[in-house]
N, C-alpha and C. Protein backbone atom coordinates (compact mmCIF):
# COMPACT_ATOMS: atom_id res chain seq x y z
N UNK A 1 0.83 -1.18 0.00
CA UNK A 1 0.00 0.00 0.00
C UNK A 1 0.87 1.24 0.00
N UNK A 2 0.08 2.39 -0.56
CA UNK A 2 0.93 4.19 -0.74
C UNK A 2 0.03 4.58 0.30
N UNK A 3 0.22 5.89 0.75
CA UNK A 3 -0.34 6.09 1.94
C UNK A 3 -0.06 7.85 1.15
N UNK A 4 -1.06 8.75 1.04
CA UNK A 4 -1.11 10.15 1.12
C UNK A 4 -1.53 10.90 1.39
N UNK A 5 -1.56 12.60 1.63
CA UNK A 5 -2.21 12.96 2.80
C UNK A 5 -3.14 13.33 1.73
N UNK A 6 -4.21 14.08 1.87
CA UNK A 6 -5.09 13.73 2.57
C UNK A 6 -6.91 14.16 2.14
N UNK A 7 -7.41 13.56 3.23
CA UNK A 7 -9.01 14.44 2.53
C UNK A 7 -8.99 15.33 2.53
N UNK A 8 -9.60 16.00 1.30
CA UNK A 8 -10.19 17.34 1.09
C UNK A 8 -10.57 18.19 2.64
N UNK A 9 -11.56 17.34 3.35
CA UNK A 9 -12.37 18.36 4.21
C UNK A 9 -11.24 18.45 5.71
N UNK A 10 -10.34 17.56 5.52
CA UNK A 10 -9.48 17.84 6.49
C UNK A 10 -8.73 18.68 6.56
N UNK A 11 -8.05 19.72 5.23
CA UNK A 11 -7.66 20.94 5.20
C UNK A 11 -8.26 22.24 5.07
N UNK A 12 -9.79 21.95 4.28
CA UNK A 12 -10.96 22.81 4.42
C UNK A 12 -11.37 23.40 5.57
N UNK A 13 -11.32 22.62 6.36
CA UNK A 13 -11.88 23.01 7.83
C UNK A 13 -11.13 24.40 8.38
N UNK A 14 -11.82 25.07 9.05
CA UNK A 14 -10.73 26.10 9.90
C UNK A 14 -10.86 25.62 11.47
N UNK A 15 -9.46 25.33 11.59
CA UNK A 15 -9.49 25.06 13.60
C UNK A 15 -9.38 26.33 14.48
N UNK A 16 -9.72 25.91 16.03
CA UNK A 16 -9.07 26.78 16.87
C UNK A 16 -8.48 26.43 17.56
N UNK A 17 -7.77 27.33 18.81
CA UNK A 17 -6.78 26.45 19.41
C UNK A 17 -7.40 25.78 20.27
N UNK A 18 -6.50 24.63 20.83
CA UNK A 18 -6.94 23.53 21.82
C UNK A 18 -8.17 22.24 21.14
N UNK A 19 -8.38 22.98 19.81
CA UNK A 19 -9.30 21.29 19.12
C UNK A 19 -7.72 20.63 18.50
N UNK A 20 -8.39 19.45 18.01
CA UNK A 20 -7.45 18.50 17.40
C UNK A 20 -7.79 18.59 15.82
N UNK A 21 -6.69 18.29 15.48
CA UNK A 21 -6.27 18.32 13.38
C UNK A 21 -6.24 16.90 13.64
N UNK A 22 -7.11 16.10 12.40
CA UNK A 22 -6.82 14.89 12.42
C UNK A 22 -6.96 14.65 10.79
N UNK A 23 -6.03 14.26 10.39
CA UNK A 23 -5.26 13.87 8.75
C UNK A 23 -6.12 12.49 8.75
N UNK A 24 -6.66 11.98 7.38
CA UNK A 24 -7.55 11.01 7.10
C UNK A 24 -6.40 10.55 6.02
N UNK A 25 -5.68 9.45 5.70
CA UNK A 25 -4.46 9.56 5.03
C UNK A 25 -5.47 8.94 3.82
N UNK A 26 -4.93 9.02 2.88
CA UNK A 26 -5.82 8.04 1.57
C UNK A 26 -4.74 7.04 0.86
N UNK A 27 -5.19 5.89 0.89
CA UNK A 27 -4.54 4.56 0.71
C UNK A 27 -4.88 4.40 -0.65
N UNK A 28 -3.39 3.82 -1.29
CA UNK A 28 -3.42 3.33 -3.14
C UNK A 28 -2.80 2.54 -2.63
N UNK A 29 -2.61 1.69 -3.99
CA UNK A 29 -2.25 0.03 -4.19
C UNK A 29 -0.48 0.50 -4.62
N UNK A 30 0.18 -0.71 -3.75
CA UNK A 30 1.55 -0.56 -3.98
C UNK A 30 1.32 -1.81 -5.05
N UNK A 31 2.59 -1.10 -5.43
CA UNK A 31 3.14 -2.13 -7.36
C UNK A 31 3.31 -3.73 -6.82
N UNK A 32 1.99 -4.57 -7.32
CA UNK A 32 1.95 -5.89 -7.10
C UNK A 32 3.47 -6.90 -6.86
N UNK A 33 3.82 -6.48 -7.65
CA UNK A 33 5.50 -7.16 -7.67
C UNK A 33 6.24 -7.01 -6.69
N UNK A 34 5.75 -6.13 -5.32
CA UNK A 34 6.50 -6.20 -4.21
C UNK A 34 6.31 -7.28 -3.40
N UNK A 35 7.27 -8.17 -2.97
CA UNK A 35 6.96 -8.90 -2.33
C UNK A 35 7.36 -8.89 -1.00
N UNK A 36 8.12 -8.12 -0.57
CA UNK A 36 8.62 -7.89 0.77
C UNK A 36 7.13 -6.92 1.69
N UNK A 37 6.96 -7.09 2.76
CA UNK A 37 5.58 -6.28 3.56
C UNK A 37 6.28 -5.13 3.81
N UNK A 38 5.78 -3.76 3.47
CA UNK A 38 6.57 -2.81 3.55
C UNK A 38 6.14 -2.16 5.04
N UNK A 39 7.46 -1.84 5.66
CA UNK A 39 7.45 -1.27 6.85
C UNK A 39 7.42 0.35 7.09
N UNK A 40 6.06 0.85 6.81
CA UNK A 40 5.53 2.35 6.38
C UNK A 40 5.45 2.92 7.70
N UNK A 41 6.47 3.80 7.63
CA UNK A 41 5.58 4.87 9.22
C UNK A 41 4.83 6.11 8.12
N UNK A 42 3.74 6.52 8.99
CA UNK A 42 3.12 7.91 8.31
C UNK A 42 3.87 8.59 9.40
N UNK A 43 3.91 10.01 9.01
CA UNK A 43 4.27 11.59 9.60
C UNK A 43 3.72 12.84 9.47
N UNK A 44 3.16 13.49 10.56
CA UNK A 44 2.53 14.32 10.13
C UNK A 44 2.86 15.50 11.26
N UNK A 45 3.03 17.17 11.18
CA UNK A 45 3.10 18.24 11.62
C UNK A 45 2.61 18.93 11.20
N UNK A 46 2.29 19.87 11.92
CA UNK A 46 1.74 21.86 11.98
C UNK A 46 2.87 22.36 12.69
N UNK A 47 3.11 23.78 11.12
CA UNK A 47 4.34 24.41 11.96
C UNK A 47 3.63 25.96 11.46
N UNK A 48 3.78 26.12 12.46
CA UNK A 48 3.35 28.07 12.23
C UNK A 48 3.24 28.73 13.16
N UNK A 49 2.42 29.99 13.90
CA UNK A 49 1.69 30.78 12.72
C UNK A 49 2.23 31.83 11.73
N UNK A 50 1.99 31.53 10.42
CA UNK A 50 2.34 32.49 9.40
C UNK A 50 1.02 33.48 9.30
N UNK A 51 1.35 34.71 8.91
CA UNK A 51 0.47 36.30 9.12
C UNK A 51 -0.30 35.89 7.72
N UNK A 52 0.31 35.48 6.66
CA UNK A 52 -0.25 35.35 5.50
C UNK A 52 0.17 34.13 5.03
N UNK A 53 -0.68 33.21 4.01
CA UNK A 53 0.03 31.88 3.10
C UNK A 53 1.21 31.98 2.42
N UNK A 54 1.25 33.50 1.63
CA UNK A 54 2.37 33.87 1.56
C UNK A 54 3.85 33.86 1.83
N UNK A 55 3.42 34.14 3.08
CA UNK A 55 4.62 34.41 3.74
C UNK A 55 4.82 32.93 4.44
N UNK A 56 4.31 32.26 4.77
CA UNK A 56 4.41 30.24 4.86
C UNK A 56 5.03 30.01 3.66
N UNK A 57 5.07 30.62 2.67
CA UNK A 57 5.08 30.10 1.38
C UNK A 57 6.76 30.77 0.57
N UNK A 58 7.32 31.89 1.39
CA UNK A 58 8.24 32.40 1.19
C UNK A 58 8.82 31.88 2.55
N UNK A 59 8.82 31.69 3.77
CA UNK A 59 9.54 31.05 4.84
C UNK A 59 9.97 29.49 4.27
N UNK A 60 9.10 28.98 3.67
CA UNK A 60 9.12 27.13 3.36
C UNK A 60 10.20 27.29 2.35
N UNK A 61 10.74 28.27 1.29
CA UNK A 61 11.66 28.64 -0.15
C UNK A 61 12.75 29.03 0.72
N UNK A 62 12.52 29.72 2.33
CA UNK A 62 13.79 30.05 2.55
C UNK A 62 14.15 31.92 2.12
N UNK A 63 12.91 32.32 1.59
CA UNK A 63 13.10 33.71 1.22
C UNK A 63 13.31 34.42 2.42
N UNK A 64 11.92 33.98 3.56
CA UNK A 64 11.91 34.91 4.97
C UNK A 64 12.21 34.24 6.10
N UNK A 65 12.44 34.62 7.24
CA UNK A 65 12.52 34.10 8.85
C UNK A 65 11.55 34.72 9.27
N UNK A 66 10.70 33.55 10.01
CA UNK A 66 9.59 33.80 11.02
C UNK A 66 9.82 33.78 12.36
N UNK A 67 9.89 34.53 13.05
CA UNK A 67 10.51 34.14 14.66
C UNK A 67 8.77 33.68 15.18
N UNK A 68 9.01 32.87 16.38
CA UNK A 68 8.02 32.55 17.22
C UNK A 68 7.56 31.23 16.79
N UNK A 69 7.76 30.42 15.87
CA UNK A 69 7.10 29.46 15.34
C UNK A 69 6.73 28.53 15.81
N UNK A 70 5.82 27.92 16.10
CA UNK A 70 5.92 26.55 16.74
C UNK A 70 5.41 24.65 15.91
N UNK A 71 5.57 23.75 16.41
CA UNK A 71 5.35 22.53 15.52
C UNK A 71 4.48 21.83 16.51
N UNK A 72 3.82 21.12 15.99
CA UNK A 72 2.70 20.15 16.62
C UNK A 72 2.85 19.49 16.13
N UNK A 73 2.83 17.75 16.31
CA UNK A 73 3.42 16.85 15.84
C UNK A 73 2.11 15.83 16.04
N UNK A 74 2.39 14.73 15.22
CA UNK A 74 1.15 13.53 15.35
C UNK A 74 2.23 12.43 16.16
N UNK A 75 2.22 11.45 16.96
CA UNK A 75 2.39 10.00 16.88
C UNK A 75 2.44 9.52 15.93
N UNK A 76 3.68 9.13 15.37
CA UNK A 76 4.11 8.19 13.94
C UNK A 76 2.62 7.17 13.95
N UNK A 77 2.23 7.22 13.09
CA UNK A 77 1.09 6.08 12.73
C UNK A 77 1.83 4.66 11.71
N UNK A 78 1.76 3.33 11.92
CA UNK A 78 2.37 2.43 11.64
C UNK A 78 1.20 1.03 11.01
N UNK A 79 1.05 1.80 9.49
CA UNK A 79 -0.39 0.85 8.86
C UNK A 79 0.30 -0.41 9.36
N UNK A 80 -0.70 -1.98 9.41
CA UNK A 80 -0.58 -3.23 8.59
C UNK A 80 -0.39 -3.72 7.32
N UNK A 81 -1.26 -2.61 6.61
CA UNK A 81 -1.14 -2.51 5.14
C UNK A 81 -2.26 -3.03 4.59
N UNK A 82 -3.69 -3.41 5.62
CA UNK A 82 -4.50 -4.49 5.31
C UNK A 82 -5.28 -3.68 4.18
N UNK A 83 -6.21 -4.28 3.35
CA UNK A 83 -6.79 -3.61 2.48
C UNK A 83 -7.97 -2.90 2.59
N UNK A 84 -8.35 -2.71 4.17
CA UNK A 84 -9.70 -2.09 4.44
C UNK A 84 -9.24 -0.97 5.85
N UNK A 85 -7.95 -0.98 5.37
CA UNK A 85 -7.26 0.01 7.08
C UNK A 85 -7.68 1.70 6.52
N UNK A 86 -7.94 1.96 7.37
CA UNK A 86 -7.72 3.64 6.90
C UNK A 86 -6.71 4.49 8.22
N UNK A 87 -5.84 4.98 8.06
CA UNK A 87 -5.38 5.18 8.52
C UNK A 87 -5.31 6.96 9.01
N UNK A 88 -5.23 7.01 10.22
CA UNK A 88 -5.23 8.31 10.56
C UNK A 88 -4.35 8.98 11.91
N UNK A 89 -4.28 10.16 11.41
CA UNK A 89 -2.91 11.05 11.96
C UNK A 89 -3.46 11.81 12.96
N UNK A 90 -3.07 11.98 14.17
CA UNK A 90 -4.14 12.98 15.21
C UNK A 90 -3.10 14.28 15.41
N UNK A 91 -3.12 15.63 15.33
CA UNK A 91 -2.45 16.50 16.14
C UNK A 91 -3.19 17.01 17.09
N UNK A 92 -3.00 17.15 18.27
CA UNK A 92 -3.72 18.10 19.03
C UNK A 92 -2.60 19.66 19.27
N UNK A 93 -3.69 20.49 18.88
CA UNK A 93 -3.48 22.07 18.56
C UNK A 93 -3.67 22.70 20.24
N UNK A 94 -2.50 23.30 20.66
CA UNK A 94 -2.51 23.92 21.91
C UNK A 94 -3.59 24.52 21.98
N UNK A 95 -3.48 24.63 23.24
CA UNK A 95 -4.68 25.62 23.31
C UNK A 95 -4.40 27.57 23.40
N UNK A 96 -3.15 27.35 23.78
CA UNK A 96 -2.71 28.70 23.46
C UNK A 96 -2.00 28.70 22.00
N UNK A 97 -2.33 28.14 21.24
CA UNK A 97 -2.07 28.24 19.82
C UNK A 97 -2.09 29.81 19.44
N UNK A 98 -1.56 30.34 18.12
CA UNK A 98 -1.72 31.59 18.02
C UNK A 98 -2.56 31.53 16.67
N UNK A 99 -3.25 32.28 15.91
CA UNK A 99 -4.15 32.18 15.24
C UNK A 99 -3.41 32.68 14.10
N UNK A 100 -3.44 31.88 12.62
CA UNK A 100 -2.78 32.10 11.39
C UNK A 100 -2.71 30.94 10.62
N UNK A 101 -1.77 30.97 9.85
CA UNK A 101 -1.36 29.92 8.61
C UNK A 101 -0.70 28.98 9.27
N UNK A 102 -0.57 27.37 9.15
CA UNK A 102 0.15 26.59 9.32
C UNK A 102 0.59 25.65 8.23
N UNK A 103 1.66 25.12 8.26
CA UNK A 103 2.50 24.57 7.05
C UNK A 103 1.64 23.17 7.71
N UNK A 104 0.84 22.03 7.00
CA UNK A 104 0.69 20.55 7.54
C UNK A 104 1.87 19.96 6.36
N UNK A 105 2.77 19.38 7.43
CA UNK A 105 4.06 18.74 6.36
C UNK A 105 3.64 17.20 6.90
N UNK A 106 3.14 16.17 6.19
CA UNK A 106 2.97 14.94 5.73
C UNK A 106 4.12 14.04 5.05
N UNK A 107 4.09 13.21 5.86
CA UNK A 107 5.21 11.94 4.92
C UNK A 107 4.84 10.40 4.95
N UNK A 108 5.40 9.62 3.90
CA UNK A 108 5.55 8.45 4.48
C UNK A 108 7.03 7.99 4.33
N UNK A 109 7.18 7.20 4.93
CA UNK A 109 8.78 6.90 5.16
C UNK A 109 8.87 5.18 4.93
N UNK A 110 8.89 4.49 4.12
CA UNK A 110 8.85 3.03 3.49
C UNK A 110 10.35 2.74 3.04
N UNK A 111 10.88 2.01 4.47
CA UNK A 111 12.95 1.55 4.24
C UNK A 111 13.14 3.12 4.11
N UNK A 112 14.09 3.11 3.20
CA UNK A 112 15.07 4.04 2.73
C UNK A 112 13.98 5.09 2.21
N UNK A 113 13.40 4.99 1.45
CA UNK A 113 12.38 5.78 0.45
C UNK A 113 11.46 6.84 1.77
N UNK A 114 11.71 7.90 1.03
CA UNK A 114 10.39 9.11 1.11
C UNK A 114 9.63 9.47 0.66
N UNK A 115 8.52 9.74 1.01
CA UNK A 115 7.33 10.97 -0.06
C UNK A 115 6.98 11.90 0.85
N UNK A 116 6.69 13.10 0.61
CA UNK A 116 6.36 14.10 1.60
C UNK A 116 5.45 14.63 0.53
N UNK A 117 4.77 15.76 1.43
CA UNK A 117 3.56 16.70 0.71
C UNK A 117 3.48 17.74 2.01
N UNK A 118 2.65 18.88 1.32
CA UNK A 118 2.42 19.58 2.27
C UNK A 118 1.24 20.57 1.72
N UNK A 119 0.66 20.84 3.21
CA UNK A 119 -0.64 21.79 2.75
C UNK A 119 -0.79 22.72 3.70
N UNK A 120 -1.92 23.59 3.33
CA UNK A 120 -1.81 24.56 4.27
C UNK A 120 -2.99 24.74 5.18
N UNK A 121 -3.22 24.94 6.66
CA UNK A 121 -4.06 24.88 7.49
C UNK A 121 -4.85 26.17 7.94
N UNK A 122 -5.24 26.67 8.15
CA UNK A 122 -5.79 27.67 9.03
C UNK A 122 -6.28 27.48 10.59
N UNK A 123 -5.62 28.32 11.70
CA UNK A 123 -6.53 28.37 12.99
C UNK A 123 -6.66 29.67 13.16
N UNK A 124 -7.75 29.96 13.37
CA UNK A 124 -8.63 30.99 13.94
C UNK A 124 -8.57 31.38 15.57
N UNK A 125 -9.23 32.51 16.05
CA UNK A 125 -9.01 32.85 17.36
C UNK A 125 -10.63 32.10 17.62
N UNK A 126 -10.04 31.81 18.87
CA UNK A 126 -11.60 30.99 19.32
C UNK A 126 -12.14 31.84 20.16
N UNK A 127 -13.22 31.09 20.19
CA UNK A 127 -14.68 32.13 20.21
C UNK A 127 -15.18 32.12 21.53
């Protein structure tokens, strides 16, 4: 099995602080000819707050420095690989979170091999 991030409505959403981000990973078929069981961790973080996507988007190139940043991290998730698993990533978002853009950086890590992706989150000031 491929493992990638993620549903639509899981980046759609806008959070606030102190709820939880939870990544719904979406599962494809690994190339039949493997015969070894592949030993997949998923990975998943929130790193921000960025003022604008923009500027997430010029910090991630390395154009700007953001001071204050912080990362929220999931528990490595570790499929079976079965064909009916769905697999999912939990972050829980401080509760003193600060309200802005967050980078969600996604991976899977299979042996040696990487894939990463990344998207962008929104949290809001809560209400």
């Amino acid at each position: 099995m491929t493992y990638s991030c993620c549903e639509t409505a899981d980046i759609e959403k806008l959070y606030q602080p102190g709820q939880t981000f939870t990544l719904h990973w979406i599962v494809g078929v690994r190339d039949a000819s493997a015969t070894v069981p592949p030993r997949v961790e998923l990975q998943a973080s929130l790193t921000g707050p960025y003022a604008t996507e923009a500027e997430l988007k010029d910090a991630e190139m390395g154009v700007v420095t953001v001071p204050g940043l912080v990362t929220y991290t999931a528990e490595p998730v570790r499929p079976a690989g079965t064909p009916d698993e769905q697999p999912v990533s939990v972050i829980p978002i401080a509760p003193a979170a600060k309200p802005g853009y967050y980078n969600l950086a996604s991976s899977m890590v299979d042996g040696d091999a990487t894939a990463s992706g990344a998207s962008i989150i929104r949290i809001v000031a809560g209400s």
